[in-house]
N, C-alpha and C. Protein backbone atom coordinates (compact mmCIF):
# COMPACT_ATOMS: atom_id res chain seq x y z
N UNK A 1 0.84 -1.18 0.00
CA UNK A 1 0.00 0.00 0.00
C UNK A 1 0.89 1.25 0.00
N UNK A 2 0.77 2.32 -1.14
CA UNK A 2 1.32 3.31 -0.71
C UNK A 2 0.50 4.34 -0.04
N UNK A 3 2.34 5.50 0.67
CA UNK A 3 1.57 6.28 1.32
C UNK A 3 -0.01 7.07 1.14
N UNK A 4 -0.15 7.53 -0.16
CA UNK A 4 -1.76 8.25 -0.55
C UNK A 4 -2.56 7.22 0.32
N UNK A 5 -2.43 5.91 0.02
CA UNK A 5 -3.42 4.83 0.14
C UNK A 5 -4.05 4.86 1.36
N UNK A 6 -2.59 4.69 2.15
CA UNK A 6 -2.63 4.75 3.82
C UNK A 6 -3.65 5.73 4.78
N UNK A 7 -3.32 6.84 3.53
CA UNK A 7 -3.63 8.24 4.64
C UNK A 7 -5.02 8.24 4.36
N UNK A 8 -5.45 7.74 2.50
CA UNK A 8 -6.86 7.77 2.62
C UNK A 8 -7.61 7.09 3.41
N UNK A 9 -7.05 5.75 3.89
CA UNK A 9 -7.56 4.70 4.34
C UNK A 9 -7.77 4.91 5.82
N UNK A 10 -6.51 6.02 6.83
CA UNK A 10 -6.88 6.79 7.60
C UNK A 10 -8.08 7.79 7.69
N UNK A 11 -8.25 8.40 6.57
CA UNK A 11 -9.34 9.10 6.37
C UNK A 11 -10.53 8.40 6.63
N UNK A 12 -10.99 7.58 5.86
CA UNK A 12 -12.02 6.37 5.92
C UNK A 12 -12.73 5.99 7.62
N UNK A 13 -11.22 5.60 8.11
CA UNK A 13 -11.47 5.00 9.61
C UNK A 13 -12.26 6.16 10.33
N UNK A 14 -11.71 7.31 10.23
CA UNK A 14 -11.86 8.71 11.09
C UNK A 14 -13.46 8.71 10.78
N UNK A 15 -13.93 8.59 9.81
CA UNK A 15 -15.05 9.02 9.53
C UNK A 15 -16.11 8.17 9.45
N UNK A 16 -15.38 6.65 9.36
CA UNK A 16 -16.37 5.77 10.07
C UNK A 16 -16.93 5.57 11.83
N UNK A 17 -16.21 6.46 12.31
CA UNK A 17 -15.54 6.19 13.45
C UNK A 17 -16.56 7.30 14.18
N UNK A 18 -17.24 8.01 13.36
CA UNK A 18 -17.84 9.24 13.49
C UNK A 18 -17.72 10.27 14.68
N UNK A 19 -16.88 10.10 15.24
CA UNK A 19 -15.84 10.98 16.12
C UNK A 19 -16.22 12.81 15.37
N UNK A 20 -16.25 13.15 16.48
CA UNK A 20 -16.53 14.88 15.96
C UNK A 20 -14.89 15.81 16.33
N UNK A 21 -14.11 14.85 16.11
CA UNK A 21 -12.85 15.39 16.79
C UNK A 21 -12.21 16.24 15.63
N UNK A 22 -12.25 17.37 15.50
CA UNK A 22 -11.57 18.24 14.69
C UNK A 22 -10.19 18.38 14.88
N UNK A 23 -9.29 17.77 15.49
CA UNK A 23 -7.38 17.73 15.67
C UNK A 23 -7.43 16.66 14.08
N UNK A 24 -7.88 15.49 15.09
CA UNK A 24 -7.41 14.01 14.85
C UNK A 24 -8.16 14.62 12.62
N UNK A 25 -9.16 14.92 12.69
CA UNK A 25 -9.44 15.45 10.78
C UNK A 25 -8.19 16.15 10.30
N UNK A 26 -7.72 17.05 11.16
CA UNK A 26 -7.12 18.04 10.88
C UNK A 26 -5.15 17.01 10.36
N UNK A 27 -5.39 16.46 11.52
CA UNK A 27 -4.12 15.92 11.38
C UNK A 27 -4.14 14.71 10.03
N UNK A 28 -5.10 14.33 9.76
CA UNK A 28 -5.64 13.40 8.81
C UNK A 28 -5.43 13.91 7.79
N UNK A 29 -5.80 15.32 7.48
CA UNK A 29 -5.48 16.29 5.79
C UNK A 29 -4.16 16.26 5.90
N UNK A 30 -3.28 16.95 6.71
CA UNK A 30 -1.76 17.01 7.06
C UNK A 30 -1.38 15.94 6.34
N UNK A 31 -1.43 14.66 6.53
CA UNK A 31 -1.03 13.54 6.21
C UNK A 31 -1.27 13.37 4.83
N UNK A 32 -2.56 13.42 4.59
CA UNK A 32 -3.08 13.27 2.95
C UNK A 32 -1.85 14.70 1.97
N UNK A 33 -1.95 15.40 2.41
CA UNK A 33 -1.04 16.36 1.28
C UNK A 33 0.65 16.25 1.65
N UNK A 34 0.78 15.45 3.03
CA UNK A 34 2.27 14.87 2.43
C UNK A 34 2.27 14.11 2.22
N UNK A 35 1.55 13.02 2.10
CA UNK A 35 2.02 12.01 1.10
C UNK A 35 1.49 12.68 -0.16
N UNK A 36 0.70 13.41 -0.60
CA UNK A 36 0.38 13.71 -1.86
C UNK A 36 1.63 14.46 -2.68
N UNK A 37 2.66 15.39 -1.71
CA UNK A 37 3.87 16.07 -2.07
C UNK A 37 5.27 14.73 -2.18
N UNK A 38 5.01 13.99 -0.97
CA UNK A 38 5.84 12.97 -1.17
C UNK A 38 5.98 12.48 -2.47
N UNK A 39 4.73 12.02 -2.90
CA UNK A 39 4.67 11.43 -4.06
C UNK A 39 5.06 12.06 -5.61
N UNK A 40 4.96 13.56 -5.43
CA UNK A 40 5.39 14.33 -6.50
C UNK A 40 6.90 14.28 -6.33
N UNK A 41 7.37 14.90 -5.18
CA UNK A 41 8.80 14.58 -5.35
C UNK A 41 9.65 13.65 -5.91
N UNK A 42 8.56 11.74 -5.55
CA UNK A 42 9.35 10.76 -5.79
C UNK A 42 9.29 10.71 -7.38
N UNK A 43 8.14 10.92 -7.87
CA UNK A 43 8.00 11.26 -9.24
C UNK A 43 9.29 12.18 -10.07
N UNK A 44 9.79 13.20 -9.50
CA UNK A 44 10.54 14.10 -9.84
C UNK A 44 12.02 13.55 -9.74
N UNK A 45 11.95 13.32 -8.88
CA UNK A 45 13.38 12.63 -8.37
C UNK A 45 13.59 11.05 -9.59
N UNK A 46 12.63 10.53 -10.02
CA UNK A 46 12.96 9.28 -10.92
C UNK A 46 13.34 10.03 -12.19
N UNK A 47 12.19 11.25 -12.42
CA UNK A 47 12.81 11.80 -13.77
C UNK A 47 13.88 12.50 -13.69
N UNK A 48 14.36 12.87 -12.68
CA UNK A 48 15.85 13.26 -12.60
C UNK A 48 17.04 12.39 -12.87
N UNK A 49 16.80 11.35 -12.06
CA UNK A 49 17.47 10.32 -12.55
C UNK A 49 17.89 9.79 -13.51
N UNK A 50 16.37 9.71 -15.00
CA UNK A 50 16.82 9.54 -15.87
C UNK A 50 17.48 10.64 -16.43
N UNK A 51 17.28 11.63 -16.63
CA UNK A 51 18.53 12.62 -17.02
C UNK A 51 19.52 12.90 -16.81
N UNK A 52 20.00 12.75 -15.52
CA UNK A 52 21.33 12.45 -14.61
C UNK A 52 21.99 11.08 -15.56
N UNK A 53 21.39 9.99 -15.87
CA UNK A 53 21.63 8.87 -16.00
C UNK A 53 22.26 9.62 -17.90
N UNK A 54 21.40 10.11 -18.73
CA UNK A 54 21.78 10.34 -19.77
C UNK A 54 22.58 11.52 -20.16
N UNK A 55 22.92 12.22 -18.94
CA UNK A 55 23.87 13.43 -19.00
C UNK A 55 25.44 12.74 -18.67
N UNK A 56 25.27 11.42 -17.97
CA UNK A 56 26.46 10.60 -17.32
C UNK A 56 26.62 9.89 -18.55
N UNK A 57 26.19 9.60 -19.37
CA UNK A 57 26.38 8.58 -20.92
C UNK A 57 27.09 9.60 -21.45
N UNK A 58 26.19 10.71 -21.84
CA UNK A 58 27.11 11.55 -22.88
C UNK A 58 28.27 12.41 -21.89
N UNK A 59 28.45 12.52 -21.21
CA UNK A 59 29.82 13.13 -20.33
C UNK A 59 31.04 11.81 -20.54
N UNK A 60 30.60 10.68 -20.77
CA UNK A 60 31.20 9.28 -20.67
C UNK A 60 31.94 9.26 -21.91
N UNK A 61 30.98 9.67 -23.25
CA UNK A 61 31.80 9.79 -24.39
C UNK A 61 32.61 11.07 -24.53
N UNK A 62 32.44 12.16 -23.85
CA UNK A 62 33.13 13.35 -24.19
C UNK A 62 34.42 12.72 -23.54
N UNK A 63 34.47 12.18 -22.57
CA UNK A 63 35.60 11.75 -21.37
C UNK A 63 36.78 10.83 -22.45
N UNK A 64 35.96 9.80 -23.15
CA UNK A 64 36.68 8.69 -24.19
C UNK A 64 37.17 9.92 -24.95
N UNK A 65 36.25 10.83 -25.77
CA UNK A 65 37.34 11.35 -27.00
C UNK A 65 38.39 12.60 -26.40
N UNK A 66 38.22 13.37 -25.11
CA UNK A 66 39.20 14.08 -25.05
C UNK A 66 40.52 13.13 -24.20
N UNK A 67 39.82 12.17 -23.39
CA UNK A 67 41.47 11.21 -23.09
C UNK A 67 42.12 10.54 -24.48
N UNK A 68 41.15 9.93 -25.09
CA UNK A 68 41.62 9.61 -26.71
C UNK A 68 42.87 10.56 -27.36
N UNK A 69 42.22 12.05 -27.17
CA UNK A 69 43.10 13.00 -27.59
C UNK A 69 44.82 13.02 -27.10
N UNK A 70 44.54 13.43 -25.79
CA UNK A 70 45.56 13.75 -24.86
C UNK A 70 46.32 12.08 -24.84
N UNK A 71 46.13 11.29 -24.83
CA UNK A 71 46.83 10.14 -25.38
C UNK A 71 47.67 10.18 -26.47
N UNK A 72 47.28 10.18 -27.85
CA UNK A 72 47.51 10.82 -28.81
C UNK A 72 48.57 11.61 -29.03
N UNK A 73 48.62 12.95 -27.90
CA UNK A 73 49.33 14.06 -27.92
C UNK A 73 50.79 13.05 -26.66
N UNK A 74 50.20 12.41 -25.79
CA UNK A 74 51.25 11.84 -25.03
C UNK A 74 52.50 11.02 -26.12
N UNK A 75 51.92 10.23 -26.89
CA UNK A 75 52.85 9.67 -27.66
C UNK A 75 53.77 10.17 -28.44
N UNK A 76 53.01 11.69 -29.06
CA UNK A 76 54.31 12.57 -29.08
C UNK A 76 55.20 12.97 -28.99
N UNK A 77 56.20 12.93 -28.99
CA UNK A 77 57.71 13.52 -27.80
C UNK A 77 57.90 14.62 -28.61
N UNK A 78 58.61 15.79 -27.81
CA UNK A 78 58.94 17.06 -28.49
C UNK A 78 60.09 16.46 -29.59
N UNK A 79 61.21 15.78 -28.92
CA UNK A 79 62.00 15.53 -29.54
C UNK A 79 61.80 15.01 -31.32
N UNK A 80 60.74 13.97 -30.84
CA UNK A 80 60.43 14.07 -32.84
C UNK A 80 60.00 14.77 -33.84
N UNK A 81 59.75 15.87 -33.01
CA UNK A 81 59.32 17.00 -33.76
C UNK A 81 60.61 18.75 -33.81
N UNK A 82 61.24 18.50 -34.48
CA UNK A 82 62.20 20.31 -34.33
C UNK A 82 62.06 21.26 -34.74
N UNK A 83 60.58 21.15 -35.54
CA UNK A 83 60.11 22.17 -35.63
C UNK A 83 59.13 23.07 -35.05
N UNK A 84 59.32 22.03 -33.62
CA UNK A 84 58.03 22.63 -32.70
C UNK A 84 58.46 23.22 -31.93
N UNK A 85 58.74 24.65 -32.15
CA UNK A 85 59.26 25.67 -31.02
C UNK A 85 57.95 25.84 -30.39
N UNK A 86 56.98 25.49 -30.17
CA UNK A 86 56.17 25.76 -28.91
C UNK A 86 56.40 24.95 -27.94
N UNK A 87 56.88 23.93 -27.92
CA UNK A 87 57.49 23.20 -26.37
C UNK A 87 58.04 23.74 -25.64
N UNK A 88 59.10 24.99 -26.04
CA UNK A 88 60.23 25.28 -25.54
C UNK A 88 59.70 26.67 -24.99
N UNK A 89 58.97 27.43 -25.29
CA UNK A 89 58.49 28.49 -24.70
C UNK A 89 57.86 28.45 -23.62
N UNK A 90 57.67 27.76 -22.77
CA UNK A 90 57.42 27.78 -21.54
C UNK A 90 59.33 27.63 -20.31
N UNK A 91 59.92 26.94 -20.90
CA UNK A 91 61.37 27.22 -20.98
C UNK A 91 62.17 28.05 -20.53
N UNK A 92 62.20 29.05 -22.13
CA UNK A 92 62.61 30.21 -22.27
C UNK A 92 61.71 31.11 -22.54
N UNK A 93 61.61 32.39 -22.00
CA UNK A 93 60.96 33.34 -22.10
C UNK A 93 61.50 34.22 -23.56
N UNK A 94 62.90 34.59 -23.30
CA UNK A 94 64.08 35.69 -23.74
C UNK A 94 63.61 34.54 -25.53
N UNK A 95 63.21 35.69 -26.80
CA UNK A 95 63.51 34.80 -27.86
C UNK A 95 64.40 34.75 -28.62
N UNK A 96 66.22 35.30 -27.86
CA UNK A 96 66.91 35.21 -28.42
C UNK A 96 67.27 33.93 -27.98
N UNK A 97 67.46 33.80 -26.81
CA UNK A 97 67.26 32.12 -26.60
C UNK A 97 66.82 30.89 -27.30
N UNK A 98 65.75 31.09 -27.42
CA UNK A 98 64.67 30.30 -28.43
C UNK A 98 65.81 30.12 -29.36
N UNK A 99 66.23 31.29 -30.16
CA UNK A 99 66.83 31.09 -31.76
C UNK A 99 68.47 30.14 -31.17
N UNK A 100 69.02 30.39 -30.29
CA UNK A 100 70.10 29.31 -29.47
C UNK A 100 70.01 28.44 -29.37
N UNK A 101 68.71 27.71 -29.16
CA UNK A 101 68.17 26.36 -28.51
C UNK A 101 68.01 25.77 -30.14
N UNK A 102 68.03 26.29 -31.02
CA UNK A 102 67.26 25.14 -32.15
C UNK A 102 68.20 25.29 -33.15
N UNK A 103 69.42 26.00 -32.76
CA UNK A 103 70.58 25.74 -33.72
C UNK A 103 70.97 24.46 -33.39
N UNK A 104 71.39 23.91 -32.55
CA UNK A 104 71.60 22.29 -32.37
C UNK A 104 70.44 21.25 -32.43
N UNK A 105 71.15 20.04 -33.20
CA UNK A 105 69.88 19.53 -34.21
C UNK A 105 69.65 18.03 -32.68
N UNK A 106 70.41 18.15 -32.21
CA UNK A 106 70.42 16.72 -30.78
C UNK A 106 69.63 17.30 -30.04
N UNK A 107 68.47 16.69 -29.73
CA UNK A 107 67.69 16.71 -28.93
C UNK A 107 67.51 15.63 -27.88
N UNK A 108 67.30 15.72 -26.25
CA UNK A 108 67.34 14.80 -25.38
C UNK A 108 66.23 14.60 -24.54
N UNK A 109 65.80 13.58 -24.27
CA UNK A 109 64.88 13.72 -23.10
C UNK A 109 64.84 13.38 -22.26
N UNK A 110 64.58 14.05 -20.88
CA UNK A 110 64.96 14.01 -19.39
C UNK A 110 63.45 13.72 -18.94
N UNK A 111 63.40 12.89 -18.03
CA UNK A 111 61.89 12.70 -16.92
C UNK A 111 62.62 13.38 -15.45
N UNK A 112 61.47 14.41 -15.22
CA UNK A 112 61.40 14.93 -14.36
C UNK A 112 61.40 13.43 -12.86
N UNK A 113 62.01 13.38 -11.79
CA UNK A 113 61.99 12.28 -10.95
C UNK A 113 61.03 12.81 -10.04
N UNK A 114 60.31 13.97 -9.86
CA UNK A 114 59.44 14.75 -8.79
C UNK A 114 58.12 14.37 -9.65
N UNK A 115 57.77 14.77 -10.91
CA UNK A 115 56.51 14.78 -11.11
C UNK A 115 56.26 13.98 -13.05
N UNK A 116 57.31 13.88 -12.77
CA UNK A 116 57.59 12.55 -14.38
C UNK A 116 57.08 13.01 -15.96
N UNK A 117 57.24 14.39 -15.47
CA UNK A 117 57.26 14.90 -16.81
C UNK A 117 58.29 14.95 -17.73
N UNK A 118 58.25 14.54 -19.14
CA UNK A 118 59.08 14.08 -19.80
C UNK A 118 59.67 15.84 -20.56
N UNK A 119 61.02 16.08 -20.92
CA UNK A 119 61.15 17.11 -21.43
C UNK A 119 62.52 17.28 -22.08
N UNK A 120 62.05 17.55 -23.28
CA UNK A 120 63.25 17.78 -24.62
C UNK A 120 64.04 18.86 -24.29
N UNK A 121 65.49 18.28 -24.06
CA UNK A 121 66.81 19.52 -24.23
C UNK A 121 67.57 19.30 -25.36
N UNK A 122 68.18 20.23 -25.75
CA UNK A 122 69.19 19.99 -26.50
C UNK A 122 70.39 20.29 -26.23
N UNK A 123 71.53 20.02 -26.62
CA UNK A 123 73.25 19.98 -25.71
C UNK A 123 73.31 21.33 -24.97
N UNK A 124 73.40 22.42 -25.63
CA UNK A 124 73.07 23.72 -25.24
C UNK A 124 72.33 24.26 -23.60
N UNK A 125 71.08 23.69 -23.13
CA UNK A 125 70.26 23.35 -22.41
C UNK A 125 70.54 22.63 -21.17
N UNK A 126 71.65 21.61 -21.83
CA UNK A 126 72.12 19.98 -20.78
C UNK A 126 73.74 21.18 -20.33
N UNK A 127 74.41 22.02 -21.27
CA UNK A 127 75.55 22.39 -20.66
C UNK A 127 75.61 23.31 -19.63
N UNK A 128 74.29 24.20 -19.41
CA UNK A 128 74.48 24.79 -18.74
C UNK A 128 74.27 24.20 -17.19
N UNK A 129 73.77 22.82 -16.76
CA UNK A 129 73.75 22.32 -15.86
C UNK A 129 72.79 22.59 -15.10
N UNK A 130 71.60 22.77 -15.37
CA UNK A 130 70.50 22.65 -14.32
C UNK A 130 69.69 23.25 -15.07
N UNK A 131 68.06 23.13 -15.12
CA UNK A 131 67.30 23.91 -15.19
C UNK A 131 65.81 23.67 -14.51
N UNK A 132 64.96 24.26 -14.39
CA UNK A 132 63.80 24.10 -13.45
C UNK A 132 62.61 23.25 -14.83
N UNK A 133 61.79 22.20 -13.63
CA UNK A 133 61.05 21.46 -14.69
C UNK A 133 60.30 22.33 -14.81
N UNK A 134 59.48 22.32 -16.03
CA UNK A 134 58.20 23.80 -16.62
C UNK A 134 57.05 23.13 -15.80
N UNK A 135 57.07 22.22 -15.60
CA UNK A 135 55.55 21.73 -15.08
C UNK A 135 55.54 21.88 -13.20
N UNK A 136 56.71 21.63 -12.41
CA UNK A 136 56.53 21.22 -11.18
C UNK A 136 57.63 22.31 -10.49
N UNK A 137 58.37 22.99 -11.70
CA UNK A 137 59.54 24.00 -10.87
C UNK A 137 60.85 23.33 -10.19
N UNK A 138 60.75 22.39 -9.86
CA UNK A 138 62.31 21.34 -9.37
C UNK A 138 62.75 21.33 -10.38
N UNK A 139 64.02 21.80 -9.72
CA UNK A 139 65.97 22.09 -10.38
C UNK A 139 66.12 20.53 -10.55
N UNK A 140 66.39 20.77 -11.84
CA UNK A 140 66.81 19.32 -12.55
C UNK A 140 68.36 19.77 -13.22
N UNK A 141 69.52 19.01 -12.13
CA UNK A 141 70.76 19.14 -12.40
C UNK A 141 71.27 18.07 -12.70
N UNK A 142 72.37 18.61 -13.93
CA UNK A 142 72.83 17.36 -14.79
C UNK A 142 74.15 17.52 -14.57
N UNK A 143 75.08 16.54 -14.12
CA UNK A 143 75.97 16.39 -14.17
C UNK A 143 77.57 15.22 -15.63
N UNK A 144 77.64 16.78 -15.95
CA UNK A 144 78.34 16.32 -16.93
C UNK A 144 79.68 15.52 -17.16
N UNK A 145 80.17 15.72 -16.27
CA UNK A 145 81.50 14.90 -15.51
C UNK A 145 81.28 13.25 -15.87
N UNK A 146 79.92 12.87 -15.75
CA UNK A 146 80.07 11.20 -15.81
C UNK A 146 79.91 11.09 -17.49
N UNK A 147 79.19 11.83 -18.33
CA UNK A 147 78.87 11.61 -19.81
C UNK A 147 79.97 12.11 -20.18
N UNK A 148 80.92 12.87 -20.04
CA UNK A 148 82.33 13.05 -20.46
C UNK A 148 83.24 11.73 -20.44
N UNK A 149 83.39 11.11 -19.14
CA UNK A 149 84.03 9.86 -18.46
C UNK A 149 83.61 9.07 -19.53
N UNK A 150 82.23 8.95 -19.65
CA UNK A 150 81.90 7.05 -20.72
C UNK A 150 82.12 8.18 -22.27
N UNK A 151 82.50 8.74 -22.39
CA UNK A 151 82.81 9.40 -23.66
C UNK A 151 84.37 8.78 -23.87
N UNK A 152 85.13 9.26 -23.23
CA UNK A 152 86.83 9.45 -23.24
C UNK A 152 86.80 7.60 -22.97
N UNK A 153 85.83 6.91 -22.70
CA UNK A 153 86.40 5.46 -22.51
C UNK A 153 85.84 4.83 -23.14
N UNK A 154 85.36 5.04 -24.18
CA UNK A 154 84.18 4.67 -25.24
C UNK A 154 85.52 4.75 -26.60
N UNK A 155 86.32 6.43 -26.36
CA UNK A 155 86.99 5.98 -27.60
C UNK A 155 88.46 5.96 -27.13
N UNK A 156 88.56 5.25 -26.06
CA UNK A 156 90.45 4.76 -25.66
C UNK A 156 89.71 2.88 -26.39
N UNK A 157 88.53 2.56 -26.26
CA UNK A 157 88.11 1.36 -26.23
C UNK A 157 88.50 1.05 -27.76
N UNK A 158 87.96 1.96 -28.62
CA UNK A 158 88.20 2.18 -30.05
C UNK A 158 89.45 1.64 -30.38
């Protein structure tokens, strides 16, 4: 039985009951128009649901094609690309710089160990010995002393 049912069925009793008690009527309507509001709400609340339910489908596919994207763009590396001076501008500000950085055709890539962002230098970049990651700001210092060492014993090996 639902609530409407109940309260009518309260109604019924009251008035079989033939009681002249004006609370116990009073409290009897009370009852009849919340369950009558109850029942609109629950009504409202299912059709919400379904729209909630079909706003969560299509948010589901927007979700597939912009991770699709950014996937896509992950497989990328700056490095295979040298003609993409927009990587590097977050970098360098100064664009005489910029024109420094892309005279050398070696490009390298370093993972940040703080926040694992991957990022293209070129020799130029690696000599000056440190620079801040663009994404997380940690000094990423390179020490050139050991790539010199397997250099000079790479060609005594020769």
């Amino acid at each position: 039985m639902t609530l409407t049912e109940k309260t009518a069925y309260l109604k019924g009793l009251i008035e079989g009951l033939g009681t002249d008690d004006k609370v116990i009527a009073a409290i009897a309507d009370i009852l009849s128009d919340m369950a009558a509001e109850i029942a609109d709400v629950k009504s409202d609340v299912e059709d919400l649901t379904e729209v909630v339910d079909v706003i969560d489908e299509d948010l589901g596919e927007v979700e597939k094609d912009l991770y699709e994207t950014e996937d896509d763009d992950d497989d990328d590396c700056c490095c295979d690309d040298d003609d993409d001076e927009e990587d590097y501008d977050d970098i360098y500000d100064d664009e005489d710089d910029d024109e420094e950085l892309f005279d050398d055709d070696d490009l390298y890539e370093v993972t940040c160990p703080t926040c694992g962002d991957t990022i293209c230098l070129n020799s130029a970049m690696i000599e000056d010995g440190s620079i801040n990651c663009p994404n997380c700001n940690e000094l990423l210092e390179f020490d050139l002393d050991d790539i010199e060492d397997e250099e000079k014993s790479e060609e005594t090996e020769e």
